[in-house]
Protein backbone atom coordinates (compact mmCIF):
# COMPACT_ATOMS: atom_id res chain seq x y z
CA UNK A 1 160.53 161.92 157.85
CA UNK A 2 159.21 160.32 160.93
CA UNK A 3 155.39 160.44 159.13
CA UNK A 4 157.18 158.60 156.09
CA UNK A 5 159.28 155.98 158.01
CA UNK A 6 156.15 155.39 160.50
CA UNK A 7 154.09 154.73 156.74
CA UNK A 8 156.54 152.45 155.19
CA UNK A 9 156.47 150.42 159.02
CA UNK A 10 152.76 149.48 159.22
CA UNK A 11 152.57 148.71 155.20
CA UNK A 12 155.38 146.04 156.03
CA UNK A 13 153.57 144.59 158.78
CA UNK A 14 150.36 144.70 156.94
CA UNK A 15 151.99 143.14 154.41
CA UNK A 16 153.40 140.23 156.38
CA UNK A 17 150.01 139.35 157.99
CA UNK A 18 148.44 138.69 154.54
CA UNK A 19 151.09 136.00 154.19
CA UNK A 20 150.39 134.48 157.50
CA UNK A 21 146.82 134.53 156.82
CA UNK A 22 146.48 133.42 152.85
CA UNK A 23 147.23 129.71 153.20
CA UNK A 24 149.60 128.32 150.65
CA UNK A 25 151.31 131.40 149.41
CA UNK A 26 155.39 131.49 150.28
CA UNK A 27 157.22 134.07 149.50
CA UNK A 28 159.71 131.79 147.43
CA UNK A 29 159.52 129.68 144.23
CA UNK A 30 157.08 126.81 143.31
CA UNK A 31 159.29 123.96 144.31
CA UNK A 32 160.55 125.27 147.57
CA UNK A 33 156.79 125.68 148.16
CA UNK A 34 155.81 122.29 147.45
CA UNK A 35 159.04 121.25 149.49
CA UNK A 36 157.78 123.70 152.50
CA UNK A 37 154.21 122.01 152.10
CA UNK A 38 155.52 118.78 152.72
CA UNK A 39 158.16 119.36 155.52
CA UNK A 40 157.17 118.43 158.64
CA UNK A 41 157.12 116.96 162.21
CA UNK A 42 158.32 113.13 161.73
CA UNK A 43 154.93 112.40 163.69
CA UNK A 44 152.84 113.48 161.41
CA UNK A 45 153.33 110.65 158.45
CA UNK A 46 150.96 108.27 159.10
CA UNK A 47 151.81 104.45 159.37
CA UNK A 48 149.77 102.05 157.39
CA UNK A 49 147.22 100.32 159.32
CA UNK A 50 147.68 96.52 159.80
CA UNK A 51 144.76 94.24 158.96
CA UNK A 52 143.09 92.53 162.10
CA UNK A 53 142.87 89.17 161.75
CA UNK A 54 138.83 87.98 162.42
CA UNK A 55 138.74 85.30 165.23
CA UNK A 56 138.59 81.93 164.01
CA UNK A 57 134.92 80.84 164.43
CA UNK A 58 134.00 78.95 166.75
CA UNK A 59 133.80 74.97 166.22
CA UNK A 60 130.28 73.99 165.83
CA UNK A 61 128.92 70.39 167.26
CA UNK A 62 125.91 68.50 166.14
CA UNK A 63 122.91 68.13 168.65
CA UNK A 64 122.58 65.40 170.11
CA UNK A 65 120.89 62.58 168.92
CA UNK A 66 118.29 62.45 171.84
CA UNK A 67 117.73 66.51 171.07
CA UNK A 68 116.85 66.21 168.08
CA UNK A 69 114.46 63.48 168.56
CA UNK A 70 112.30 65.57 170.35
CA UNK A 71 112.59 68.24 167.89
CA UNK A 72 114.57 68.03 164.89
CA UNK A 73 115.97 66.24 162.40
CA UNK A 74 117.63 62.95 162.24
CA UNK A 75 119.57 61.64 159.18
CA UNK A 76 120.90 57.73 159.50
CA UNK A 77 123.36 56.51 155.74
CA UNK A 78 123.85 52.93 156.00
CA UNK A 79 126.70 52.92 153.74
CA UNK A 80 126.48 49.04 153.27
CA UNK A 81 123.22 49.55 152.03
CA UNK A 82 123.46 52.50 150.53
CA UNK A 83 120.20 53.76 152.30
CA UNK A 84 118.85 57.08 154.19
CA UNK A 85 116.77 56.95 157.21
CA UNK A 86 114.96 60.47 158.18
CA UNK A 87 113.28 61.05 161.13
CA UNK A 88 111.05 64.25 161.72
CA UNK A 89 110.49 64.79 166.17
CA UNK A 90 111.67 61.00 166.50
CA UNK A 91 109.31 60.10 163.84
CA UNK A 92 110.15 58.36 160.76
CA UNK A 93 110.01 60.64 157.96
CA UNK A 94 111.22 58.76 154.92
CA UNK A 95 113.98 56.42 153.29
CA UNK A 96 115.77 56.73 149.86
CA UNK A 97 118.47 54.85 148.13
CA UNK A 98 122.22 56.70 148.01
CA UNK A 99 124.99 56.81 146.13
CA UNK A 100 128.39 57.75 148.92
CA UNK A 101 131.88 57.82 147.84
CA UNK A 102 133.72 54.95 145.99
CA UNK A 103 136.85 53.52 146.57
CA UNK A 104 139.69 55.37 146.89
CA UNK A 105 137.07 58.28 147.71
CA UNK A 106 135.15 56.68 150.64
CA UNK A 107 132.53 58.87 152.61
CA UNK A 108 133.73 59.35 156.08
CA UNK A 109 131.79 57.78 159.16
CA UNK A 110 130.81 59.84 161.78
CA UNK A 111 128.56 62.40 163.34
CA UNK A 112 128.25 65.16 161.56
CA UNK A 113 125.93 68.95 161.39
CA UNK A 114 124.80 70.97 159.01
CA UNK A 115 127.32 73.28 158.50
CA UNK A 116 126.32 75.18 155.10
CA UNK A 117 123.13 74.98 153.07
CA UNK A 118 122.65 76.20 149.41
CA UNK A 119 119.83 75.30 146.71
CA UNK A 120 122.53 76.22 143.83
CA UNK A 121 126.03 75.50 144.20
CA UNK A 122 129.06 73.32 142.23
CA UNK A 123 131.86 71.61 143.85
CA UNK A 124 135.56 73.70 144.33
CA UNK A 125 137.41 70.24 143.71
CA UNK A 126 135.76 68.77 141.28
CA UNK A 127 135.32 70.55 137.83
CA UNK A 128 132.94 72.25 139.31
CA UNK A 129 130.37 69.87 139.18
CA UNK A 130 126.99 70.58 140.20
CA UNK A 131 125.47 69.68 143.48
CA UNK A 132 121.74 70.63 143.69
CA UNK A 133 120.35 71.24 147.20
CA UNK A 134 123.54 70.92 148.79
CA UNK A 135 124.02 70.25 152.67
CA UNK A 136 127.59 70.77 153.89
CA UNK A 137 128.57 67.93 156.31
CA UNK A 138 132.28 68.46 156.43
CA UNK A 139 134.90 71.80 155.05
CA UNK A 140 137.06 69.25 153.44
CA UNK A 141 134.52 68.64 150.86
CA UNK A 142 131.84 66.38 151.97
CA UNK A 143 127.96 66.85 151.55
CA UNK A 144 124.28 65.65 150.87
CA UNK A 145 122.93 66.89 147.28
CA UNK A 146 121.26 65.98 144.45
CA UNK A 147 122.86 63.77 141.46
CA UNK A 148 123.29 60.32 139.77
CA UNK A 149 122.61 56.80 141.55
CA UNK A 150 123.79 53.98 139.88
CA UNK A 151 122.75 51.60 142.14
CA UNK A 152 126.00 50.98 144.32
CA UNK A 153 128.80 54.15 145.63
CA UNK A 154 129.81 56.27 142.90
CA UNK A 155 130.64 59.47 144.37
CA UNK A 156 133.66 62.00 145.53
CA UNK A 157 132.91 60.92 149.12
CA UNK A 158 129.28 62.74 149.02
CA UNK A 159 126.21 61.19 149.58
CA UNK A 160 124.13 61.75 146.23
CA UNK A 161 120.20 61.38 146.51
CA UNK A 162 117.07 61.47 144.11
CA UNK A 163 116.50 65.00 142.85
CA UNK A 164 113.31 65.39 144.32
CA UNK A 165 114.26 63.46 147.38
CA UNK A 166 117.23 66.03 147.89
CA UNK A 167 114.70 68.98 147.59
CA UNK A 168 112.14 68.00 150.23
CA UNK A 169 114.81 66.95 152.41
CA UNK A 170 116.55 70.55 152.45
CA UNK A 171 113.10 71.99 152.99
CA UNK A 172 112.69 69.91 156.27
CA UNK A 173 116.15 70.33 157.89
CA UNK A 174 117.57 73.11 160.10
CA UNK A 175 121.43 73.97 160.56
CA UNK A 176 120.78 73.95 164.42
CA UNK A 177 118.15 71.15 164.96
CA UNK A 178 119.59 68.37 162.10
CA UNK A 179 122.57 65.75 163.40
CA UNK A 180 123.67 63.38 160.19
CA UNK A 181 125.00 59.97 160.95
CA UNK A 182 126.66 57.97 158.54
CA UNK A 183 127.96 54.30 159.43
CA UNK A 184 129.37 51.36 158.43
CA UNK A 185 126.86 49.00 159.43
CA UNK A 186 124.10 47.83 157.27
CA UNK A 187 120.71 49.10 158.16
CA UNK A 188 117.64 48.01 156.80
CA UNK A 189 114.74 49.30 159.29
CA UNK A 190 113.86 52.74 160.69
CA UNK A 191 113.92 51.04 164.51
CA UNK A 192 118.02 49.81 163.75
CA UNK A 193 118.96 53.20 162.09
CA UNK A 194 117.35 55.14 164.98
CA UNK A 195 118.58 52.48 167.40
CA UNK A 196 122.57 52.84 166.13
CA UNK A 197 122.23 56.75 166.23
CA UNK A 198 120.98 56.48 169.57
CA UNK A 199 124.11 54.21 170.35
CA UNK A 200 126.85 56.57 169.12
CA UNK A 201 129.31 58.17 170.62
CA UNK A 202 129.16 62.07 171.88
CA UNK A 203 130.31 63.91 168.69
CA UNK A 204 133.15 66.38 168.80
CA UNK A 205 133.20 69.28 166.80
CA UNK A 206 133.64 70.62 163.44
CA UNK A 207 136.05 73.73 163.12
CA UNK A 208 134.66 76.06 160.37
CA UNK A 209 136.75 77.63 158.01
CA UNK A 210 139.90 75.05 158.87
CA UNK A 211 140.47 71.97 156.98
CA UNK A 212 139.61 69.41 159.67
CA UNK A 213 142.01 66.40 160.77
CA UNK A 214 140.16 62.70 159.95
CA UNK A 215 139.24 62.88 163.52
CA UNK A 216 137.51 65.82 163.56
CA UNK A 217 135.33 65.40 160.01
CA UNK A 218 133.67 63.12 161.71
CA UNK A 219 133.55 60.83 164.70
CA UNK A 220 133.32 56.76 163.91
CA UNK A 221 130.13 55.16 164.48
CA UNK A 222 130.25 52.75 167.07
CA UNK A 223 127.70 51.38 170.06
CA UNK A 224 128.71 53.72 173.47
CA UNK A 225 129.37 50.99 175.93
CA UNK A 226 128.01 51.59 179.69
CA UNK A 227 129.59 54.40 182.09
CA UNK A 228 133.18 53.47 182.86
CA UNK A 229 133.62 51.66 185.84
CA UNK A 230 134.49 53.72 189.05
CA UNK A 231 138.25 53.39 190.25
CA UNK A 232 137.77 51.94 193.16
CA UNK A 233 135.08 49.12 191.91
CA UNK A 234 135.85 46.72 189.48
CA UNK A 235 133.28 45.04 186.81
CA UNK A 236 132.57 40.96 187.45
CA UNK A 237 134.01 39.33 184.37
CA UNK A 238 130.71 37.50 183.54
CA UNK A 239 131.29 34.04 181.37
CA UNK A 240 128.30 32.65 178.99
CA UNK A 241 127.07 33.34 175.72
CA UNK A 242 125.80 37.06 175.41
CA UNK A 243 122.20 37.83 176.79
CA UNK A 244 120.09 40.33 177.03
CA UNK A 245 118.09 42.14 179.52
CA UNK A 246 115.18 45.13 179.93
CA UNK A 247 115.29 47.74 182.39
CA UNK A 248 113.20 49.88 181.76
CA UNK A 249 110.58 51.57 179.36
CA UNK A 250 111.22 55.67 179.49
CA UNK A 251 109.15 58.26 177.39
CA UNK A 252 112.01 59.83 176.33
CA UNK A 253 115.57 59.02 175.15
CA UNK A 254 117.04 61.58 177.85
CA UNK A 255 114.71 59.56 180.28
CA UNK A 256 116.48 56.53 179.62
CA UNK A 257 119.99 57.63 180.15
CA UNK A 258 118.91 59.51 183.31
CA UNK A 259 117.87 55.80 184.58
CA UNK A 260 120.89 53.84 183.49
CA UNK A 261 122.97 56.62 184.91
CA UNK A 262 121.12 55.85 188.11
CA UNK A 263 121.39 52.09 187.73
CA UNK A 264 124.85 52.04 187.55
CA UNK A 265 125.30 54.03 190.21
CA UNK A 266 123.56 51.69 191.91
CA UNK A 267 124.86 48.46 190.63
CA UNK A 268 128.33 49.12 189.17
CA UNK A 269 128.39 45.53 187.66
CA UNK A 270 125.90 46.84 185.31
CA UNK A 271 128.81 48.99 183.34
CA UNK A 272 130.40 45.77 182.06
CA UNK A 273 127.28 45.16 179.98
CA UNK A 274 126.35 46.96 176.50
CA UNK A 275 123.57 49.57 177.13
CA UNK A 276 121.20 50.30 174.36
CA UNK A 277 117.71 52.34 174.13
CA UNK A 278 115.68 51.04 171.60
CA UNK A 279 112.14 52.98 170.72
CA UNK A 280 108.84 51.09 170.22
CA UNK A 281 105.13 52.54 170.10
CA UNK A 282 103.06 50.61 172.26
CA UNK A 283 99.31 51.14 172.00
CA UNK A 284 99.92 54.53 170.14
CA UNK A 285 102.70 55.61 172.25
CA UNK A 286 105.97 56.19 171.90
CA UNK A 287 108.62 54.39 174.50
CA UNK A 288 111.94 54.17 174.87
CA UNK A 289 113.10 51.05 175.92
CA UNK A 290 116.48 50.70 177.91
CA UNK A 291 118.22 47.51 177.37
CA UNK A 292 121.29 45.66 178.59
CA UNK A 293 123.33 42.85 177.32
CA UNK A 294 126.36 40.83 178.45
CA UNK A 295 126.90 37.06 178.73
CA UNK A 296 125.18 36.06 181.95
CA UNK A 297 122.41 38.97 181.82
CA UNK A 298 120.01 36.25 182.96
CA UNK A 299 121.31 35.60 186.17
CA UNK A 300 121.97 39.00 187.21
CA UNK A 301 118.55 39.93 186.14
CA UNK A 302 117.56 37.74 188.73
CA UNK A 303 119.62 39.67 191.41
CA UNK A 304 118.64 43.21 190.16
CA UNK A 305 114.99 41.81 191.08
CA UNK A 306 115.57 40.62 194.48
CA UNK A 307 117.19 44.00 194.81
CA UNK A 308 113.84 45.89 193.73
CA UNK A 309 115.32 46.62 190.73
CA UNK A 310 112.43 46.23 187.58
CA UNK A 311 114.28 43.99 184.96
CA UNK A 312 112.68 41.12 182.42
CA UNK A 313 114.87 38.77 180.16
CA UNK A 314 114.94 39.45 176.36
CA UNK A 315 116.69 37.15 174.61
């Protein structure tokens, strides 16, 4: 009997190691197995992962205007004259009629980058319409391409061009070495587009991805006037009809505002009068020439010269 009982022992616990060991198999039915499979520790459900948001990218400025003369590309639209002025490493490129944005659809002034570029691509807004060689200035919609010119503005607020015009022009620029320009003043010459561009305010940026407020789409053309004036000195109020003076003739546009940085450090009358760097060639060379005008430039010309100070009168 022992023998027998001994037996019947070590078949039992042979018989409950083959269930530990074959996985799946319960000694019950089918749906208190697939309940059993289930069951659980509460830690062992897993949570659904949450998205991460991406950053916001970061907001991208133009280069400056004195960069990219050095090397780059400068683009001047006189909207009054619906004209483009292009300038390759401060040199003038080429010039082509435009059509911008009509009433009620007006192309923005401002300064503006590069921010997309794509040889085939139709607008989102309108019907998708095609825009050939397109050159995104603005994520609210506003860009350089290809399409009709009627002669006078005619577009959604972008700035159409010739077809073949718009091709060579997106083989010359680069996202990171191209700064657009569009203003409100009439331009007729490569020396006033480059001139006004070199005039403008400091640019502020462009947040991709987000649509922009008015301010930041683009900043308004207008003519930088000098340095402000220290707190503790005040400008002269000068009286006279407006004149104006040279100061100097740099080899570089970053040359020039080194100098009138220095000037008015110097003389802090000088930041009541409107600075502007104008480029000439002069015997095959290229200058920068730094100019200042306010009524009454004559007369202090004559003091910056008894100071040492190189100045002539202009006009």
């Amino acid at each position: 009997m022992k023998r027998f009982a001994g037996a019947i022992g070590a078949s039992v616990v042979l018989l409950l190691g083959a269930i530990a060991v074959v996985p799946g198999w319960l000694p019950f039915g089918n749906s208190e197995q697939a309940q059993a499979q289930v069951a659980g520790p509460a830690s062992a459900i897993t949570q659904p992962s949450v998205p991460v948001q991406p950053a916001p990218a970061a907001p991208k400025l133009p280069p400056q205007v004195s960069d990219v003369l050095q090397s780059g590309v400068l683009i001047v639209i006189s909207k009054p004259t619906q004209r483009m002025f292009v300038f390759k490493d401060g040199v003038p490129w080429a010039s082509s009629p435009v059509s911008t944005g009509k009433r009620g659809h007006s192309t923005p002034a401002g300064v503006f980058p590069i921010l997309q570029k794509r040889v085939h691509h139709r607008s989102n807004i309108y019907s998708n319409a095609p825009m050939p060689y397109m050159q995104r200035l603005t994520w609210r919609g506003i860009a350089i391409h290809a399409g009709r010119l009627p002669g006078y503005p005619a577009s959604h607020g972008c700035i159409r061009l010739p077809y073949s015009f718009a091709k060579s022009l997106f083989s010359l620029t680069k996202a990171d070495a191209t700064t657009v320009v569009v203003t409100n003043e009439a331009v007729r010459s490569d020396e006033s587009a480059i001139t006004l561009a070199l005039n403008t305010q400091t640019p502020r940026p462009v947040a991709p991805g987000l649509p922009p407020t008015p301010a930041l789409a683009g900043i308004p053309v207008a003519p930088v006037l000098a340095n402000p004036v220290p707190p503790q000195v005040a400008a002269p109020r000068i009286s006279g009809p407006g004149q104006t003076i040279q100061l100097a003739a740099a080899t570089s546009p970053g040359e020039a505002e080194a100098h009138w940085a220095g000037l008015v450090a110097q003389h802090p009358e000088l930041a009541g009068f409107r600075k502007s760097v104008v480029p000439a060639v002069v015997g095959a060379r290229q200058f920068y020439r730094l100019r200042a005008s306010a009524p009454g430039a004559h007369a202090y010309c004559t003091t910056l010269k008894r100071a040492g100070q190189d100045c002539f009168r202009v006009s």
